[in-house]
C-alpha atoms as a PDB file:
ATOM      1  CA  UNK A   1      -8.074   3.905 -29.108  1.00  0.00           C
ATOM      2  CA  UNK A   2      -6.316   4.090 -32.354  1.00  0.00           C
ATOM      3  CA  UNK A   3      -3.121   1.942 -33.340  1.00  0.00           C
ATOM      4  CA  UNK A   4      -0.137   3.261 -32.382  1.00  0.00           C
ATOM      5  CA  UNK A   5       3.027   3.905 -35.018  1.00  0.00           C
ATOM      6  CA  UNK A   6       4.680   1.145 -32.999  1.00  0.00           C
ATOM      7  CA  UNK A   7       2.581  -1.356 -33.584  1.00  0.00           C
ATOM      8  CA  UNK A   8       2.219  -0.658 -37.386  1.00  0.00           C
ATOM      9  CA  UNK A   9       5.394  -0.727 -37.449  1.00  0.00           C
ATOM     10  CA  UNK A  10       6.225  -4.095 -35.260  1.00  0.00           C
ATOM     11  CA  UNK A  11       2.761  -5.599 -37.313  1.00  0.00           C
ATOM     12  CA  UNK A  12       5.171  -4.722 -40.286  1.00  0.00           C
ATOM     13  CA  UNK A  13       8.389  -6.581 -38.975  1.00  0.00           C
ATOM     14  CA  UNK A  14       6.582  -9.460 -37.759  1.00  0.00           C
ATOM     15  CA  UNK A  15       5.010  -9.693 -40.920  1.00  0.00           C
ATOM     16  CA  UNK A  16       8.001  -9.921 -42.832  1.00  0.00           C
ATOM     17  CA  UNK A  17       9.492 -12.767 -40.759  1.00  0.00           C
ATOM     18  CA  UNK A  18       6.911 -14.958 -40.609  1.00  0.00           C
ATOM     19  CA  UNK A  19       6.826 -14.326 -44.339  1.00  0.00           C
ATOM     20  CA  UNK A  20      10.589 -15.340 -44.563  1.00  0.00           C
ATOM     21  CA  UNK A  21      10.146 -18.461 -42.679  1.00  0.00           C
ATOM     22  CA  UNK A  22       7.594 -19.231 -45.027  1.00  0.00           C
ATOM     23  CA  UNK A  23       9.931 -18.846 -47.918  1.00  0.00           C
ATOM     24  CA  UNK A  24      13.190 -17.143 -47.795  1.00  0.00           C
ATOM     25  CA  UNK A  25      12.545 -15.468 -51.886  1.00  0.00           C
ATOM     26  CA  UNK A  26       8.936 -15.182 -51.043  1.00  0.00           C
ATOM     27  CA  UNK A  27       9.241 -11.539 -52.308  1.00  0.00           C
ATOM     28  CA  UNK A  28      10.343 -13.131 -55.646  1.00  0.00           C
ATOM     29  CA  UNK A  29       8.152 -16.147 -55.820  1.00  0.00           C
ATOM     30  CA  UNK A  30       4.518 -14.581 -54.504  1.00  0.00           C
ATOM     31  CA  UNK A  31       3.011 -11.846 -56.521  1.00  0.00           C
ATOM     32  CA  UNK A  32       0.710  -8.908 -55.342  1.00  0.00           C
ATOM     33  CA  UNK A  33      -2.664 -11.127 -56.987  1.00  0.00           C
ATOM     34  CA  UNK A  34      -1.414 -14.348 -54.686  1.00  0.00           C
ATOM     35  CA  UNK A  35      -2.473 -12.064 -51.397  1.00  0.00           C
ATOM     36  CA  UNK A  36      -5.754 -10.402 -53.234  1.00  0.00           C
ATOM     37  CA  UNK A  37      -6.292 -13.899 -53.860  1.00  0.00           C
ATOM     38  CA  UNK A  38      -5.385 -15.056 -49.862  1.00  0.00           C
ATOM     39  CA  UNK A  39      -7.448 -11.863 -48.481  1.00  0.00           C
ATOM     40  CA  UNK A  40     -10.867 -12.832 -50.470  1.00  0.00           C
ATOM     41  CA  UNK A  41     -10.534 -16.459 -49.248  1.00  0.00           C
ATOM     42  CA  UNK A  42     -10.416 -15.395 -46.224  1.00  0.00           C
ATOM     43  CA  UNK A  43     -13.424 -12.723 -46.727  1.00  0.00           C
ATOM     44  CA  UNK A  44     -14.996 -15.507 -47.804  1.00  0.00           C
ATOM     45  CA  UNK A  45     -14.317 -17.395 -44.674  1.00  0.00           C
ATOM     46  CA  UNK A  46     -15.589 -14.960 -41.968  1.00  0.00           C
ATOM     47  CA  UNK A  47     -19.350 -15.031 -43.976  1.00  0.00           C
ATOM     48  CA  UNK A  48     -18.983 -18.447 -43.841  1.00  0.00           C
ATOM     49  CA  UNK A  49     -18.864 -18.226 -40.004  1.00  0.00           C
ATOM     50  CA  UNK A  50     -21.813 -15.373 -39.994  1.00  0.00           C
ATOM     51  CA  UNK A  51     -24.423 -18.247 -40.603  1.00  0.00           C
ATOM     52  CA  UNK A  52     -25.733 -16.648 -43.995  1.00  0.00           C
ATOM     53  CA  UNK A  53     -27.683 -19.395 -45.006  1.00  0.00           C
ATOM     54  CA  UNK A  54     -31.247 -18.644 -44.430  1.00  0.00           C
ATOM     55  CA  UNK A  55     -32.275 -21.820 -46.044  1.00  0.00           C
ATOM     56  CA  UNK A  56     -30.233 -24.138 -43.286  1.00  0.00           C
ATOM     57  CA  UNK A  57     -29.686 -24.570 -39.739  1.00  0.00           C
ATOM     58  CA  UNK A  58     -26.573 -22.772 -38.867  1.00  0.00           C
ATOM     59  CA  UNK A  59     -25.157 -20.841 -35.781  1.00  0.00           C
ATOM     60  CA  UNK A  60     -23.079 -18.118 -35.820  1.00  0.00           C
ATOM     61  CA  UNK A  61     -19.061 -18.518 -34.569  1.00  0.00           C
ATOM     62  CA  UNK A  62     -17.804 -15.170 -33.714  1.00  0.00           C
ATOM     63  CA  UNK A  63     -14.755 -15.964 -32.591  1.00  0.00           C
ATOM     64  CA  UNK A  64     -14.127 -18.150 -35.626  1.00  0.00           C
ATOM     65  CA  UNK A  65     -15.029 -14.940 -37.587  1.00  0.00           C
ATOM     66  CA  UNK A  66     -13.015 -12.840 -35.817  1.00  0.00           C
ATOM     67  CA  UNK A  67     -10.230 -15.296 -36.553  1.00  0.00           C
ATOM     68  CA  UNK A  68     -10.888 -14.365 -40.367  1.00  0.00           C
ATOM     69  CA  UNK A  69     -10.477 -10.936 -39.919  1.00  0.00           C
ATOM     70  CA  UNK A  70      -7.145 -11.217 -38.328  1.00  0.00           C
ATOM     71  CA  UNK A  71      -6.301 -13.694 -41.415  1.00  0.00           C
ATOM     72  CA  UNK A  72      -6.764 -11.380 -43.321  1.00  0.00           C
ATOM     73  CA  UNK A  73      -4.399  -8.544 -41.928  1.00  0.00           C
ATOM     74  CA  UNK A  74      -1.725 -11.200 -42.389  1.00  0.00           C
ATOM     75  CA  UNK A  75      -2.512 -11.183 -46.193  1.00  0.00           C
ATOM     76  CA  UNK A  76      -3.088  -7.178 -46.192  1.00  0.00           C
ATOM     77  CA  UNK A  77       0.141  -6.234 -44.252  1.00  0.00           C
ATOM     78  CA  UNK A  78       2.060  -8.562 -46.824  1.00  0.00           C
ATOM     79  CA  UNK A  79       0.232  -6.953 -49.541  1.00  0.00           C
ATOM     80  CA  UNK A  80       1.790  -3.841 -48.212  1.00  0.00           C
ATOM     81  CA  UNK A  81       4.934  -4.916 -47.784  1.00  0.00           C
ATOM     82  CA  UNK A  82       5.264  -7.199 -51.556  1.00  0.00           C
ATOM     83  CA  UNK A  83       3.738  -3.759 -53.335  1.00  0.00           C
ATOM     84  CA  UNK A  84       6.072  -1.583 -51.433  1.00  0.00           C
ATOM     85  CA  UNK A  85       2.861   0.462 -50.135  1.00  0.00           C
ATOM     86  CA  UNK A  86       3.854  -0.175 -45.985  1.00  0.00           C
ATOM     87  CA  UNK A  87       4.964   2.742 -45.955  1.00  0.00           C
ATOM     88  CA  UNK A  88       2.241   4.690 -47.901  1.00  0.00           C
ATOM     89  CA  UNK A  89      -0.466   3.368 -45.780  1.00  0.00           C
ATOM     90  CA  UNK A  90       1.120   3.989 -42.696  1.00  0.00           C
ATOM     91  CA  UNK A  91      -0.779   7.278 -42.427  1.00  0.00           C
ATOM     92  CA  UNK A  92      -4.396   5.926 -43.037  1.00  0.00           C
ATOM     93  CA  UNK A  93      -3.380   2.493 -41.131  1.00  0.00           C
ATOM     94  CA  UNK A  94      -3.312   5.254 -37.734  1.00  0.00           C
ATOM     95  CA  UNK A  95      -6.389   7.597 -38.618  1.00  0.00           C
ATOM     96  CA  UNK A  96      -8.652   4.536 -40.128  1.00  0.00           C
ATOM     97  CA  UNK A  97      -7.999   3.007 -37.030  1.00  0.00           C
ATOM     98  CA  UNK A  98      -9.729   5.938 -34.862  1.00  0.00           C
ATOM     99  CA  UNK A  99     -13.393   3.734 -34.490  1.00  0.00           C
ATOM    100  CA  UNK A 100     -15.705   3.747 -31.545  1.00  0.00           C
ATOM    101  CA  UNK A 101     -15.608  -0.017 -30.941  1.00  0.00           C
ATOM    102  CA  UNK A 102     -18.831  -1.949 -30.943  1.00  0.00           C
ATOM    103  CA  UNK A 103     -20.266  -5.504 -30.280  1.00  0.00           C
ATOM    104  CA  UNK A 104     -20.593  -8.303 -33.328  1.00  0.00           C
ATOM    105  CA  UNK A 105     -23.022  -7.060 -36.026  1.00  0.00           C
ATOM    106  CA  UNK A 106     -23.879 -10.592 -38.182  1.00  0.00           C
ATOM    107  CA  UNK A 107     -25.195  -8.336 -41.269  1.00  0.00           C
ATOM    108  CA  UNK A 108     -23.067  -5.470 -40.747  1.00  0.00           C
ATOM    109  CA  UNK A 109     -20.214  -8.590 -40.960  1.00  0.00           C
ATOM    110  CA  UNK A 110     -21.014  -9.686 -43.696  1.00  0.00           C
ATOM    111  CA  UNK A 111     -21.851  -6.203 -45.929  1.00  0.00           C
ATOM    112  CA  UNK A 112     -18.511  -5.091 -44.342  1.00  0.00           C
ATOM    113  CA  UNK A 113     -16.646  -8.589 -46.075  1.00  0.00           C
ATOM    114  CA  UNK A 114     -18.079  -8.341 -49.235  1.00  0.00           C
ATOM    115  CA  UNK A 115     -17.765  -4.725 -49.550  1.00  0.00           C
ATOM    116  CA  UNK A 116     -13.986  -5.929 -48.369  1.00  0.00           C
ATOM    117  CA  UNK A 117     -13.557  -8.106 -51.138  1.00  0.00           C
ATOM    118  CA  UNK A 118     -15.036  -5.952 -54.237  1.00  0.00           C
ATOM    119  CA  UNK A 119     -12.570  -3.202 -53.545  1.00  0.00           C
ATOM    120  CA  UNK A 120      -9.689  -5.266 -52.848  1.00  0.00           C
ATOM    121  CA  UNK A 121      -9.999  -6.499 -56.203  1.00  0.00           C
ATOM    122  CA  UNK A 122      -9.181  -3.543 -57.578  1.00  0.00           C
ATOM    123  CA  UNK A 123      -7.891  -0.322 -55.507  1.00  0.00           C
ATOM    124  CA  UNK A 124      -4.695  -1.891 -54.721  1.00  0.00           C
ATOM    125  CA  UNK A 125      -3.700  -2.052 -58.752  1.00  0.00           C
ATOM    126  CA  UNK A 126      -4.740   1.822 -58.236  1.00  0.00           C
ATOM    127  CA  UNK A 127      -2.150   2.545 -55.482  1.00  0.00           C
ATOM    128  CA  UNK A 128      -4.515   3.908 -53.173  1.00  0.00           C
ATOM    129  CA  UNK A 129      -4.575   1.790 -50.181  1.00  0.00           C
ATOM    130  CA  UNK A 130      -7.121   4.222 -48.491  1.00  0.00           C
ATOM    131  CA  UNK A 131     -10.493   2.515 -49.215  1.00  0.00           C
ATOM    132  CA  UNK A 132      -8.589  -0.783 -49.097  1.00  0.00           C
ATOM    133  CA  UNK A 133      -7.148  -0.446 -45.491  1.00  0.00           C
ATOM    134  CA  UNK A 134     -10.598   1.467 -44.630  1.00  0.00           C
ATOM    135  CA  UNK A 135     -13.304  -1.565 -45.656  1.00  0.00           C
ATOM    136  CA  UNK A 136     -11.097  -4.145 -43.426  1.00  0.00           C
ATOM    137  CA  UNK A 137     -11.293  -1.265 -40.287  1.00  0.00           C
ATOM    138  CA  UNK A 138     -15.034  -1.975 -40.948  1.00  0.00           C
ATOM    139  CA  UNK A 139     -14.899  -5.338 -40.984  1.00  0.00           C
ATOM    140  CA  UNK A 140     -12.522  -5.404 -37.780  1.00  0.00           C
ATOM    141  CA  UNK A 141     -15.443  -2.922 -36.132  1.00  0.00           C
ATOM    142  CA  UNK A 142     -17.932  -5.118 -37.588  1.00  0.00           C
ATOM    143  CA  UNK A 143     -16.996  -8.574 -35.903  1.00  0.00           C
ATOM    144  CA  UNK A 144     -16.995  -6.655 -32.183  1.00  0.00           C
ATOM    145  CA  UNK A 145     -12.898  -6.482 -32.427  1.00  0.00           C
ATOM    146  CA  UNK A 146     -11.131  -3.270 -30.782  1.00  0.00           C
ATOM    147  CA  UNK A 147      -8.009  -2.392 -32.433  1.00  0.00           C
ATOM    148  CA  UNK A 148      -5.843  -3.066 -29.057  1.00  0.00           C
ATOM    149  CA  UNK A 149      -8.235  -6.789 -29.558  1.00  0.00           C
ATOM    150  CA  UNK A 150      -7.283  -6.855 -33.412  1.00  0.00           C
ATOM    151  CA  UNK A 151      -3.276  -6.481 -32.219  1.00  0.00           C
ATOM    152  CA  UNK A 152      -3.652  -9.415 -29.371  1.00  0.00           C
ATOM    153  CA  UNK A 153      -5.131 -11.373 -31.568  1.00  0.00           C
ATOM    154  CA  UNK A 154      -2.660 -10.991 -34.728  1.00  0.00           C
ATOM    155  CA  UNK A 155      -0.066 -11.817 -32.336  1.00  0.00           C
ATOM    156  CA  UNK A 156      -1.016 -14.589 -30.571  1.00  0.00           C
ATOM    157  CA  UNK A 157      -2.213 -16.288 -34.696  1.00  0.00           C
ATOM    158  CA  UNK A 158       1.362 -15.435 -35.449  1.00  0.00           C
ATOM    159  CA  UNK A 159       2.590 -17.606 -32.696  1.00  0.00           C
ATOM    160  CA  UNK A 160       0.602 -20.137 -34.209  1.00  0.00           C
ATOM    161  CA  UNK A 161       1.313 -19.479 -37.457  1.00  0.00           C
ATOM    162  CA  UNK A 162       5.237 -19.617 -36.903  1.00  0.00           C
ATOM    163  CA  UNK A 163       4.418 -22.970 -34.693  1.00  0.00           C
ATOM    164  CA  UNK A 164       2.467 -24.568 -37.544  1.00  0.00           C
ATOM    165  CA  UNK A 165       5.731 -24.010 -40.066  1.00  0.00           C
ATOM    166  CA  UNK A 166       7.694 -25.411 -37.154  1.00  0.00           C
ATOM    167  CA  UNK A 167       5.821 -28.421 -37.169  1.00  0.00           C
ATOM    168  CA  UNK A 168       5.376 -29.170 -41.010  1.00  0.00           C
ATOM    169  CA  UNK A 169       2.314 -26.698 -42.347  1.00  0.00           C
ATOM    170  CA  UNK A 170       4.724 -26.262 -45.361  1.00  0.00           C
ATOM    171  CA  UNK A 171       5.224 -29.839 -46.189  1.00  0.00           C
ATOM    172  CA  UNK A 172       1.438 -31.166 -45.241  1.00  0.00           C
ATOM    173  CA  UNK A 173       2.621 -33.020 -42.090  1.00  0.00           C
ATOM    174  CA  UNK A 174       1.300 -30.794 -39.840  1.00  0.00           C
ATOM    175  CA  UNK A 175      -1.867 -31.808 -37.848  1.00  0.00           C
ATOM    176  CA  UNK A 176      -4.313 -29.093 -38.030  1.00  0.00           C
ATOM    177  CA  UNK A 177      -7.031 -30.912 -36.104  1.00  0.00           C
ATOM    178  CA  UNK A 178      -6.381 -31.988 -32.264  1.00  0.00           C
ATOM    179  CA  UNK A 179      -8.923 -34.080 -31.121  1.00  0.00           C
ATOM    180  CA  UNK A 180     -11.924 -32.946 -33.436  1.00  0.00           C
ATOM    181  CA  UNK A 181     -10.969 -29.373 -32.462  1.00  0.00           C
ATOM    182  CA  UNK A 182      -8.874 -26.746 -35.268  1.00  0.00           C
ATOM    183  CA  UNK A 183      -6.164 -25.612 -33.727  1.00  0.00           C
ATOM    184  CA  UNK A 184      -7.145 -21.907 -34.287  1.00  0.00           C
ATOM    185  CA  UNK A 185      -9.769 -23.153 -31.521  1.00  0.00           C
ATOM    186  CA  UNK A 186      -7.302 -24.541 -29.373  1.00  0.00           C
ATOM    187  CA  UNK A 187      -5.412 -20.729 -29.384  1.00  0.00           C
ATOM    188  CA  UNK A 188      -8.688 -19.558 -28.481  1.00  0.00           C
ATOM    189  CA  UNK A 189      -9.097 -21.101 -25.527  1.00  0.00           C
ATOM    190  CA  UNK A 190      -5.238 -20.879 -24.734  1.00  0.00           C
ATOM    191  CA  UNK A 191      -5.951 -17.331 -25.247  1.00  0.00           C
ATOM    192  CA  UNK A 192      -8.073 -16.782 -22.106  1.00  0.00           C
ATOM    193  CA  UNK A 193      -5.690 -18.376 -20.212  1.00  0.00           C
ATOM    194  CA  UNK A 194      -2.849 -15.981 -21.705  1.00  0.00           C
ATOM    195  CA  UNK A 195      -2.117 -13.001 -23.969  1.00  0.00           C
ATOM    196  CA  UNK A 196       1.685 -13.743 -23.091  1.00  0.00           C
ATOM    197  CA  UNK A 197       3.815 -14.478 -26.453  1.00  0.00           C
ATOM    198  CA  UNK A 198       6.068 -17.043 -24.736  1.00  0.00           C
ATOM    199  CA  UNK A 199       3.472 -18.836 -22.913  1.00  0.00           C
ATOM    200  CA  UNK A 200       0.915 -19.231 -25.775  1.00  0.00           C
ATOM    201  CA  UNK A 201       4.116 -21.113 -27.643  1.00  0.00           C
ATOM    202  CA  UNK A 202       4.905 -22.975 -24.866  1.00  0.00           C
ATOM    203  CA  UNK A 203       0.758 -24.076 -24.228  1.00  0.00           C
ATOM    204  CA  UNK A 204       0.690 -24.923 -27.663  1.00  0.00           C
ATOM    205  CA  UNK A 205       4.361 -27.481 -28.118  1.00  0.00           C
ATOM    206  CA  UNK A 206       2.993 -28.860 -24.698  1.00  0.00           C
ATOM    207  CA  UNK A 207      -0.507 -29.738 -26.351  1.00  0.00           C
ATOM    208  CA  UNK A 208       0.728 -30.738 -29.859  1.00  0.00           C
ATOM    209  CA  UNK A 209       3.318 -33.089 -28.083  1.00  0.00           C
ATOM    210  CA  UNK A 210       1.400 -34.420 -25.662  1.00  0.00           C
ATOM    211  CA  UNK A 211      -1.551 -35.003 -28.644  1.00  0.00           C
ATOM    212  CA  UNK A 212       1.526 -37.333 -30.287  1.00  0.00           C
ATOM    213  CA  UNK A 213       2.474 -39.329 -26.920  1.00  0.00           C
ATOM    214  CA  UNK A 214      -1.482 -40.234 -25.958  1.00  0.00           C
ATOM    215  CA  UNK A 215      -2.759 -41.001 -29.394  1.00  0.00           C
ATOM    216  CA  UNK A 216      -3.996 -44.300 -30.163  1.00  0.00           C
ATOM    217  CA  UNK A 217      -5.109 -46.148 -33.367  1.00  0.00           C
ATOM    218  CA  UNK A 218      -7.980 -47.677 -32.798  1.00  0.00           C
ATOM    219  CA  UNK A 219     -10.280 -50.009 -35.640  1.00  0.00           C
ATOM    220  CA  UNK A 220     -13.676 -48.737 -35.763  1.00  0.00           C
ATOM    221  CA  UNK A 221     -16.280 -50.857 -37.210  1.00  0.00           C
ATOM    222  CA  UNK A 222     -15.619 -49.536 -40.437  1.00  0.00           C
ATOM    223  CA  UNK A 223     -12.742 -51.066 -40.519  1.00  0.00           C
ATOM    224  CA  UNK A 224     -10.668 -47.605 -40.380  1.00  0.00           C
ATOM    225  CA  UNK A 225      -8.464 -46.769 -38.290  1.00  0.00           C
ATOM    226  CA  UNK A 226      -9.024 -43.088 -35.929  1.00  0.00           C
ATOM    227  CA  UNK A 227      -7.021 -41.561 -33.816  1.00  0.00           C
ATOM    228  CA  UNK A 228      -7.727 -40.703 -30.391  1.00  0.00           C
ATOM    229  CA  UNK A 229      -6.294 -39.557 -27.049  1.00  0.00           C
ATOM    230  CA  UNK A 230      -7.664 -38.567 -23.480  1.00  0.00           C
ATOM    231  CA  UNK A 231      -8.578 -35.216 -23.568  1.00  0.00           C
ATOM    232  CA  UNK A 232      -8.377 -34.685 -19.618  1.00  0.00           C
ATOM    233  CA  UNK A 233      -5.025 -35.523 -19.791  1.00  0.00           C
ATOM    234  CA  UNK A 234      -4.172 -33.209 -22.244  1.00  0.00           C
ATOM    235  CA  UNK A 235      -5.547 -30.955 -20.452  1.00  0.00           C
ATOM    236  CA  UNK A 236      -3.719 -31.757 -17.526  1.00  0.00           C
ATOM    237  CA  UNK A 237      -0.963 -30.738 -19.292  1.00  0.00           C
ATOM    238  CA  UNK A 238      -1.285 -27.052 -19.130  1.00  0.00           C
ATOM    239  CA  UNK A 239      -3.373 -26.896 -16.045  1.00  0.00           C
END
């Protein structure tokens, strides 16, 4: 199944609001290097999660690399939209997408990023969005994503993504980690519960708030203070 026009098209929109409630001028203040910069980072990030170091013990997170992927659509489609391209690569956005869908490949992951990040370096100075849009299709094959997966997932992270500005991601009062756990974790497991837009927001204020109301400082023997809260009753919460 390939993407539909629609959804390029509502990937587009959505895009561009979550970009403006980032930063209103954020067409004026970011620059088309700020998301090449954005997109490698979070290359970067879904090797990190492919356990490449032969020389350690390290598992492999697919979800967590999956995760990357879809980070970096966010920073593609507002490539797209800064560079005035959306339009342009509408076209091989729909045929690119046209892959027979396959389960996680850890070295085919991990070709597929750097590959990724070598030609986004350079082909979007050259206006040709083609190998560009193609090497992240391979990268979105590569992790075990379908595209109809790839779309779910975008936009459930923009849920969180609009819920993290909500909450302070902006001003660095925002608390990233719940309980030892990243909140892109915690919308993973919300996720299996839900695909539902409304609900996912609604999971996610409910866990964040109740987080707040059942934290505790407590002294460790350190002298530092942690903070704390009963999981099973945070759980409780959305149960």
């Amino acid at each position: 199944m390939s993407l539909t026009k629609e959804q390029y098209r509502n990937l587009i929109v959505r895009q561009r609001e979550l970009n403006d409630i980032i930063n209103p001028e954020w067409k004026a203040d970011r620059t088309l290097f700020d998301f090449q910069i954005a997109m490698t980072v979070e290359a970067n990030e879904c090797i990190e999660h492919c356990a490449y170091k032969w020389w350690k013990k390290e598992e492999v997170d697919v979800k967590q690399a999956q995760m990357e992927v879809v980070d970096c659509w966010f920073f593609y489609l507002s490539a797209m939209i800064i560079a005035d391209y959306a339009g342009y690569a509408e076209e091989n956005m729909l045929l690119l997408s046209g892959y027979e869908p396959q389960d996680f490949d850890q070295d085919a992951t991990i070709l597929a990023s750097m590959r990724f990040i070598n030609w986004v370096s350079f082909e979007i100075y050259a206006c040709d969005t083609t190998e560009v849009t193609s090497r992240l299709w391979d990268m979105t094959k590569a992790v075990g994503l379908t595209v109809e997966q790839m779309y779910e997932m975008y936009m459930a992270k923009l849920v969180l993504n609009i819920f993290r500005q909500k909450h302070g991601y902006s001003d660095g009062t925002y608390m990233k980690v719940w309980n030892g756990i990243e909140d892109n974790e915690v919308l993973h497991e919300l996720m299996k519960r839900t695909v539902d837009l409304n609900e996912l927001d609604d999971m996610l204020e409910t866990l964040y708030s109740a987080a707040f109301i059942k934290y505790q400082l407590q002294r460790n023997k350190n002298g530092y203070y942690k903070q704390t809260y009963n999981q099973q009753l945070i759980e409780k919460e959305i149960s």
